[in-house]
PDB file of N, CA and C in Angstrom:
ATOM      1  N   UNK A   1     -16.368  14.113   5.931  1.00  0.00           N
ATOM      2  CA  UNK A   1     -14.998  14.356   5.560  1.00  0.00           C
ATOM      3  C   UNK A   1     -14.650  15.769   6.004  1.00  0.00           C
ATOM      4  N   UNK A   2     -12.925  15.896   6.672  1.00  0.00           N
ATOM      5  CA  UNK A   2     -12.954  17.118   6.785  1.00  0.00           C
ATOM      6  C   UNK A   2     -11.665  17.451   6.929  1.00  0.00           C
ATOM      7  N   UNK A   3     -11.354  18.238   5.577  1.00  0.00           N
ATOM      8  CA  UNK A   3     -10.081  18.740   5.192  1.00  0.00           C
ATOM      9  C   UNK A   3      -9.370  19.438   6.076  1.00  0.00           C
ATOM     10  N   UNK A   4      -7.896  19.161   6.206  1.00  0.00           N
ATOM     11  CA  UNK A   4      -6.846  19.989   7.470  1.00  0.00           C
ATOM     12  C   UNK A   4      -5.726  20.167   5.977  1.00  0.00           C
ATOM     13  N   UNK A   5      -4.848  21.310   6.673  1.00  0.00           N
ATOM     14  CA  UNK A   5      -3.990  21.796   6.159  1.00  0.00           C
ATOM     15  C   UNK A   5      -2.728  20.789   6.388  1.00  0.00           C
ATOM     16  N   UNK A   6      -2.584  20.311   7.510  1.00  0.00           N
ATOM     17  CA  UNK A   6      -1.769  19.266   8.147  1.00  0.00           C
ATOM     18  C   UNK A   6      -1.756  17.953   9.248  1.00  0.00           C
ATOM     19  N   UNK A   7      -1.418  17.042   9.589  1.00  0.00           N
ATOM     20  CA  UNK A   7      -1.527  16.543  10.506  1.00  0.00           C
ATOM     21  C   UNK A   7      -1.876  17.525  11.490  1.00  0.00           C
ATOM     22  N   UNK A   8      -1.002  18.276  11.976  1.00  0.00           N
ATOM     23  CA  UNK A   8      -0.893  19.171  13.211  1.00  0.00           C
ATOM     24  C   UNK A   8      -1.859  19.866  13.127  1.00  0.00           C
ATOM     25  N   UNK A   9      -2.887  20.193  11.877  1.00  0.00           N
ATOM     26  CA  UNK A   9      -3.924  21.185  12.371  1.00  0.00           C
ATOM     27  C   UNK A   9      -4.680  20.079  12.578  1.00  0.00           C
ATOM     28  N   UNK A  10      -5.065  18.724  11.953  1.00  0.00           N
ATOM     29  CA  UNK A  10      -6.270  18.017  12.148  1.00  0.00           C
ATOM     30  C   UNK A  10      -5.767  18.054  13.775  1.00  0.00           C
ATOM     31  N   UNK A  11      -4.494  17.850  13.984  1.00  0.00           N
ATOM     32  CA  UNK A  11      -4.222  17.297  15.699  1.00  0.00           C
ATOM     33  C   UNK A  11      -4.900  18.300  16.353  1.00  0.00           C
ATOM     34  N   UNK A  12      -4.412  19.412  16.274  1.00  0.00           N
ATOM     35  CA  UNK A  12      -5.225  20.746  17.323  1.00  0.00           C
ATOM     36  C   UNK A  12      -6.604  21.101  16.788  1.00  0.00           C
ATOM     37  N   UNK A  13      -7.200  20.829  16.054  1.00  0.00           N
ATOM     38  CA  UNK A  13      -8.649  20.611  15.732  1.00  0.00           C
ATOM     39  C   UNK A  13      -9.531  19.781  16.601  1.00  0.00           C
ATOM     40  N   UNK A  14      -9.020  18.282  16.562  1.00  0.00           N
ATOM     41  CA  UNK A  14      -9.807  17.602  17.913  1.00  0.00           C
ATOM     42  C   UNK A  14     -11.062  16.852  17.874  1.00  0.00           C
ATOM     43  N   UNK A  15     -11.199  17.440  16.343  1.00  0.00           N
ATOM     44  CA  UNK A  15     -12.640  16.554  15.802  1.00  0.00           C
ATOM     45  C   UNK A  15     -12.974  15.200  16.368  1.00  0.00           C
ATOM     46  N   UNK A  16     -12.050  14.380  15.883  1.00  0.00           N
ATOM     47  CA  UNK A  16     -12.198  12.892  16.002  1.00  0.00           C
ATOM     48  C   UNK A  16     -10.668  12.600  17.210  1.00  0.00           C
ATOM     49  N   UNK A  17     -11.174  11.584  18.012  1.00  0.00           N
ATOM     50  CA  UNK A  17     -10.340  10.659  19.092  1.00  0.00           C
ATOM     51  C   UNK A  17      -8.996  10.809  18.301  1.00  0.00           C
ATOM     52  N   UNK A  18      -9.241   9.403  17.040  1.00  0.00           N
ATOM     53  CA  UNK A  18      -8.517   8.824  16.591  1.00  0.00           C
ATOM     54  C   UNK A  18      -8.941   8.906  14.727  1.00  0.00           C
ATOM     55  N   UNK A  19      -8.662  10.162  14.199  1.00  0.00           N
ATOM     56  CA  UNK A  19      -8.859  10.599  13.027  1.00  0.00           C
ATOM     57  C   UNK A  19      -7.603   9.344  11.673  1.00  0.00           C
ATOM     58  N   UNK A  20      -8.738   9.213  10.601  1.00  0.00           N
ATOM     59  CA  UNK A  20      -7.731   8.072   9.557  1.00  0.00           C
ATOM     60  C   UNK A  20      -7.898   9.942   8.842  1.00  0.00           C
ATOM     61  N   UNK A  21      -6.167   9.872   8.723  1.00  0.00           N
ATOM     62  CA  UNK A  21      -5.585  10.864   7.808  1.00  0.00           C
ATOM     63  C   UNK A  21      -5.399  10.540   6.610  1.00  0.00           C
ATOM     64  N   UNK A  22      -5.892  11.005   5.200  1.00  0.00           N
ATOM     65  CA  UNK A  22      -5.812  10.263   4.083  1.00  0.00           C
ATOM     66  C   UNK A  22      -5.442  11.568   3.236  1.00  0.00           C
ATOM     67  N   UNK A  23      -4.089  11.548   2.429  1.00  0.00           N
ATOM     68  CA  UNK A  23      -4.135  13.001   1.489  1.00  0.00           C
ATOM     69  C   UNK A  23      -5.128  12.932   0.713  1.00  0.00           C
ATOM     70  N   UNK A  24      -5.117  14.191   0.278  1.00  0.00           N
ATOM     71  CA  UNK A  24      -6.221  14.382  -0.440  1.00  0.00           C
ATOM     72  C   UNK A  24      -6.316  13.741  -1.920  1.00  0.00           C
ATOM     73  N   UNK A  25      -4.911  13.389  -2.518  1.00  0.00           N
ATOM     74  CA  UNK A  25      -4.672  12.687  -4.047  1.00  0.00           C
ATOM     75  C   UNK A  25      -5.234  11.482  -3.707  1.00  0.00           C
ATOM     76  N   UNK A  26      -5.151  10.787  -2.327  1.00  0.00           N
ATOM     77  CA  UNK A  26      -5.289   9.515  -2.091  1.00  0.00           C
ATOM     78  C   UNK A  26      -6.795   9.258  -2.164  1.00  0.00           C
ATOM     79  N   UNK A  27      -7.599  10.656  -1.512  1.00  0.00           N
ATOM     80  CA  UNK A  27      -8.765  10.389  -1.951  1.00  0.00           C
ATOM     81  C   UNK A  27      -9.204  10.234  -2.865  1.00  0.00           C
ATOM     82  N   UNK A  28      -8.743  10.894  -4.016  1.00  0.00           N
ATOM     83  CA  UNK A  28      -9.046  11.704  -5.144  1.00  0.00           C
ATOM     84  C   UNK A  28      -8.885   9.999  -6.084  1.00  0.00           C
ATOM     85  N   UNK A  29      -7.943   9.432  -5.833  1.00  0.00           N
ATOM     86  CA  UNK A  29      -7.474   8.758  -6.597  1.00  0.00           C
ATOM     87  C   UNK A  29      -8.962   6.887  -6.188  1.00  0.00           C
ATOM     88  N   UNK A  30      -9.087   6.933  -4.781  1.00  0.00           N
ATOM     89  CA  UNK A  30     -10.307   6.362  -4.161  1.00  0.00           C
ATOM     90  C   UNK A  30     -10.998   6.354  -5.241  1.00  0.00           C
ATOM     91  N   UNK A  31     -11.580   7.837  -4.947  1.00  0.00           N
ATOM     92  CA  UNK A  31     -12.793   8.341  -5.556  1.00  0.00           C
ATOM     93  C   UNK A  31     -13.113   7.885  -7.027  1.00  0.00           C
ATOM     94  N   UNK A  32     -11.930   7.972  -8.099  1.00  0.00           N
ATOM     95  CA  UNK A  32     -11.864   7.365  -9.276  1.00  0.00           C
ATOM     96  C   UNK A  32     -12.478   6.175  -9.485  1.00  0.00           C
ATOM     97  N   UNK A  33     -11.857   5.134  -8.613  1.00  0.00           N
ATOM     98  CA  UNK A  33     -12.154   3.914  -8.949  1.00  0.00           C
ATOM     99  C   UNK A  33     -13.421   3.635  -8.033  1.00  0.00           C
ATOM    100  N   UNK A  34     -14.097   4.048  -6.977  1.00  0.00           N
ATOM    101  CA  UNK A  34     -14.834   3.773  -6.329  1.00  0.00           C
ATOM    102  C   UNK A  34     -16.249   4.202  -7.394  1.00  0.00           C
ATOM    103  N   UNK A  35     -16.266   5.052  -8.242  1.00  0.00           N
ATOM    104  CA  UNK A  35     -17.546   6.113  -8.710  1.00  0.00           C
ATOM    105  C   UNK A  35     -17.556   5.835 -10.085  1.00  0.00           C
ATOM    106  N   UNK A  36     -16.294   4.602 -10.419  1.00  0.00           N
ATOM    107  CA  UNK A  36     -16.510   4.428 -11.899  1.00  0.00           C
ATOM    108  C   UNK A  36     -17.720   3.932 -13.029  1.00  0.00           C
ATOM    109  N   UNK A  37     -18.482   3.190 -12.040  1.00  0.00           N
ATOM    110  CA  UNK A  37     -19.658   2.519 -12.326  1.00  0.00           C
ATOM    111  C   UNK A  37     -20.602   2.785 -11.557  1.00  0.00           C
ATOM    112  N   UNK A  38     -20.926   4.256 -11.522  1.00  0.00           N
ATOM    113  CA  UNK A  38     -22.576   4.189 -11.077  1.00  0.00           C
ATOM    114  C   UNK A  38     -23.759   4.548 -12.167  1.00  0.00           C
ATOM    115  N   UNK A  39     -22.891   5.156 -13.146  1.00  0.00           N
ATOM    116  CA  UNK A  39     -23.717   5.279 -14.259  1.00  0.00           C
ATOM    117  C   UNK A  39     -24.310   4.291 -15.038  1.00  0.00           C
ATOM    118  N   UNK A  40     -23.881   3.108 -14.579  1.00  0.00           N
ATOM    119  CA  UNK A  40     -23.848   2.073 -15.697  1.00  0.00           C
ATOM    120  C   UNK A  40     -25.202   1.401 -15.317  1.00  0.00           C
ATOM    121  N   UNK A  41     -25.598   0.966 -16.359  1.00  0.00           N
ATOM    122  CA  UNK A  41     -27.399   0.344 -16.062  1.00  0.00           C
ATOM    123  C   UNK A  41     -27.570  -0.964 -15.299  1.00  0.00           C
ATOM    124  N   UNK A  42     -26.426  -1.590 -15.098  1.00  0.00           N
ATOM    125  CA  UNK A  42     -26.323  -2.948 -14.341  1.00  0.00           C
ATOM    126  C   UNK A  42     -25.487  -2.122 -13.103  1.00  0.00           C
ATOM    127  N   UNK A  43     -25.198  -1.430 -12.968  1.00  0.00           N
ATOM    128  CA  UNK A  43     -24.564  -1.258 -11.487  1.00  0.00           C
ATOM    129  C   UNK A  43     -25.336  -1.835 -10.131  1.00  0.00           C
ATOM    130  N   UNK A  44     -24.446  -2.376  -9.682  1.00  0.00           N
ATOM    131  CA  UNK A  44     -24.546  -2.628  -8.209  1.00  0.00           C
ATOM    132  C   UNK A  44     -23.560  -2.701  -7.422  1.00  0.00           C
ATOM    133  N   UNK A  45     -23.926  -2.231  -5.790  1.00  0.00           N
ATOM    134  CA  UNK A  45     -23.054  -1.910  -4.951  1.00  0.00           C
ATOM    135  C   UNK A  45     -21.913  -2.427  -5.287  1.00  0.00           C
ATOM    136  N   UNK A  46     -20.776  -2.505  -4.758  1.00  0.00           N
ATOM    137  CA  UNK A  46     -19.278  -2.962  -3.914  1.00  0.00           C
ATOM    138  C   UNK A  46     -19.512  -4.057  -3.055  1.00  0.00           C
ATOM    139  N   UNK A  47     -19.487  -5.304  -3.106  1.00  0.00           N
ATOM    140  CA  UNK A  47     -19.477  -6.202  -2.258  1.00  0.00           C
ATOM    141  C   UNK A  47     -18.401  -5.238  -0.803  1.00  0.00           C
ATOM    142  N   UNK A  48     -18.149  -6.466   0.288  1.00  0.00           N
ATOM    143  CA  UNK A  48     -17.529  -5.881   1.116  1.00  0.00           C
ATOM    144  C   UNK A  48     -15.743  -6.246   0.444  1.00  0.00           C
ATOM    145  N   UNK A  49     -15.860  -7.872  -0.082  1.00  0.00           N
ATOM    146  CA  UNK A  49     -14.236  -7.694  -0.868  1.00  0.00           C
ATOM    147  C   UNK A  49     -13.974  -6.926  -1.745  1.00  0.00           C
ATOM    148  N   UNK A  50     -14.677  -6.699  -2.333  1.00  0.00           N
ATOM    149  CA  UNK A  50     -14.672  -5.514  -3.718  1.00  0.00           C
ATOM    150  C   UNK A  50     -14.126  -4.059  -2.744  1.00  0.00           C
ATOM    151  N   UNK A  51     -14.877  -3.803  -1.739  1.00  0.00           N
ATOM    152  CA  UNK A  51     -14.135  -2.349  -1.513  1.00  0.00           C
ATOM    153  C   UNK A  51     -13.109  -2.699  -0.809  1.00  0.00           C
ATOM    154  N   UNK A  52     -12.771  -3.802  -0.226  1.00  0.00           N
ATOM    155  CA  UNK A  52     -11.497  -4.074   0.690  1.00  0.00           C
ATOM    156  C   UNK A  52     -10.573  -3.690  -0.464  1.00  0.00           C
ATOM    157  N   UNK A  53     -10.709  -4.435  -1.607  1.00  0.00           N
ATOM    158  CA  UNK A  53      -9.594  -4.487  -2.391  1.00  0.00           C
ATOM    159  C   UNK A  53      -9.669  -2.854  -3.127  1.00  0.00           C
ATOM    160  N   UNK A  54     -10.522  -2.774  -3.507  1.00  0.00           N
ATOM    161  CA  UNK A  54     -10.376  -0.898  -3.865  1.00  0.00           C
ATOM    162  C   UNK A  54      -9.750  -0.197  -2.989  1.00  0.00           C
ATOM    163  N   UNK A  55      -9.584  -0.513  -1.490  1.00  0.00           N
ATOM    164  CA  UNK A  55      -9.074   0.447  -0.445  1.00  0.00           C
ATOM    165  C   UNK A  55      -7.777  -0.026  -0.635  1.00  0.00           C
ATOM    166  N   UNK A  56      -7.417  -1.391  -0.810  1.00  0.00           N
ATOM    167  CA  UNK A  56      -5.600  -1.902  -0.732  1.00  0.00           C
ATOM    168  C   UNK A  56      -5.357  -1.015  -2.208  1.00  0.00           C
ATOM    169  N   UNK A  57      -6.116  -1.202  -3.401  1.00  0.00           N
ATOM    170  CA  UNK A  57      -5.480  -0.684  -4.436  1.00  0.00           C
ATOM    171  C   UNK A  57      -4.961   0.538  -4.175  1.00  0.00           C
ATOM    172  N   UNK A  58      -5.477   1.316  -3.442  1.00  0.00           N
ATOM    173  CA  UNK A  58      -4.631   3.181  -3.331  1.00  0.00           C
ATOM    174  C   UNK A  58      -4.227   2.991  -2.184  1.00  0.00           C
ATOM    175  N   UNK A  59      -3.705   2.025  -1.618  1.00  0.00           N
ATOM    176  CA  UNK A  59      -3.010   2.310  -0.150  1.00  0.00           C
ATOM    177  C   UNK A  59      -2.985   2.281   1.523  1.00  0.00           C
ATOM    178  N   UNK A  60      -4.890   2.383   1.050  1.00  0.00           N
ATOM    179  CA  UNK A  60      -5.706   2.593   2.090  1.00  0.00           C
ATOM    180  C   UNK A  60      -5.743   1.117   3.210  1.00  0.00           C
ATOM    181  N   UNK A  61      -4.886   1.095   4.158  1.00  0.00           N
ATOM    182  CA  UNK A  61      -4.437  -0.164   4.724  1.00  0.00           C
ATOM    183  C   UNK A  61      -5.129  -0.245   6.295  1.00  0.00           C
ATOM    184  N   UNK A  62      -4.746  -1.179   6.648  1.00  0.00           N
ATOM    185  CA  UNK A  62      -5.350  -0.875   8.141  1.00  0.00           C
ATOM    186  C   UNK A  62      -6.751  -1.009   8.933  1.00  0.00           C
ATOM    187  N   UNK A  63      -6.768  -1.563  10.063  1.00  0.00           N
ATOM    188  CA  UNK A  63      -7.686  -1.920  10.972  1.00  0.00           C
ATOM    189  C   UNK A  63      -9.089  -0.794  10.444  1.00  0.00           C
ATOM    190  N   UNK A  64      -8.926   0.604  10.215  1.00  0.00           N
ATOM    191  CA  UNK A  64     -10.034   1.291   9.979  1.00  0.00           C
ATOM    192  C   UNK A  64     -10.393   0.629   8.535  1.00  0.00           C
ATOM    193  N   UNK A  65      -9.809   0.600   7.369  1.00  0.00           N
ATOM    194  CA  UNK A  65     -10.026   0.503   6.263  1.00  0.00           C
ATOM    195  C   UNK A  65     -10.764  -1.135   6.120  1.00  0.00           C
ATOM    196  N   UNK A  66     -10.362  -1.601   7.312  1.00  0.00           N
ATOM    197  CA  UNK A  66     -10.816  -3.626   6.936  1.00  0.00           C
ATOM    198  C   UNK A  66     -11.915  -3.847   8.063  1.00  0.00           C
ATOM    199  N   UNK A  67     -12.747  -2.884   8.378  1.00  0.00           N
ATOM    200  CA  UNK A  67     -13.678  -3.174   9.284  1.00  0.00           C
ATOM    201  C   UNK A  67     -14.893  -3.084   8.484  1.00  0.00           C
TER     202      UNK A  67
END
């Protein structure tokens, strides 16, 4: 992961081809529901629908997000 001030700085940065821009609440808000259950003594992974649908729940749409 790697925080920009703006589109335009990730743009002149150059890191990635084709960078998925995600604000940072959007992560933040991910992160919530993604980390809610690792403490738990039955935890197990995220199937692959389980995170599809965690990624539609905050927004997270798109060819990167459904691969």
């Amino acid at each position: 992961m790697q925080l920009f001030r703006s589109e335009e700085h990730a743009a002149a940065h150059g890191a990635c081809p084709s960078p998925e821009l995600v604000p940072v609440r959007q992560a933040f808000e991910l992160g919530k529901v993604w980390y809610a259950n690792r403490l738990d003594e039955e935890y197990q992974p995220w199937t692959l629908a389980e995170a599809g649908a965690h990624f539609t729940a905050v927004g997270l749409t798109g060819a990167f997000w459904s691969s």
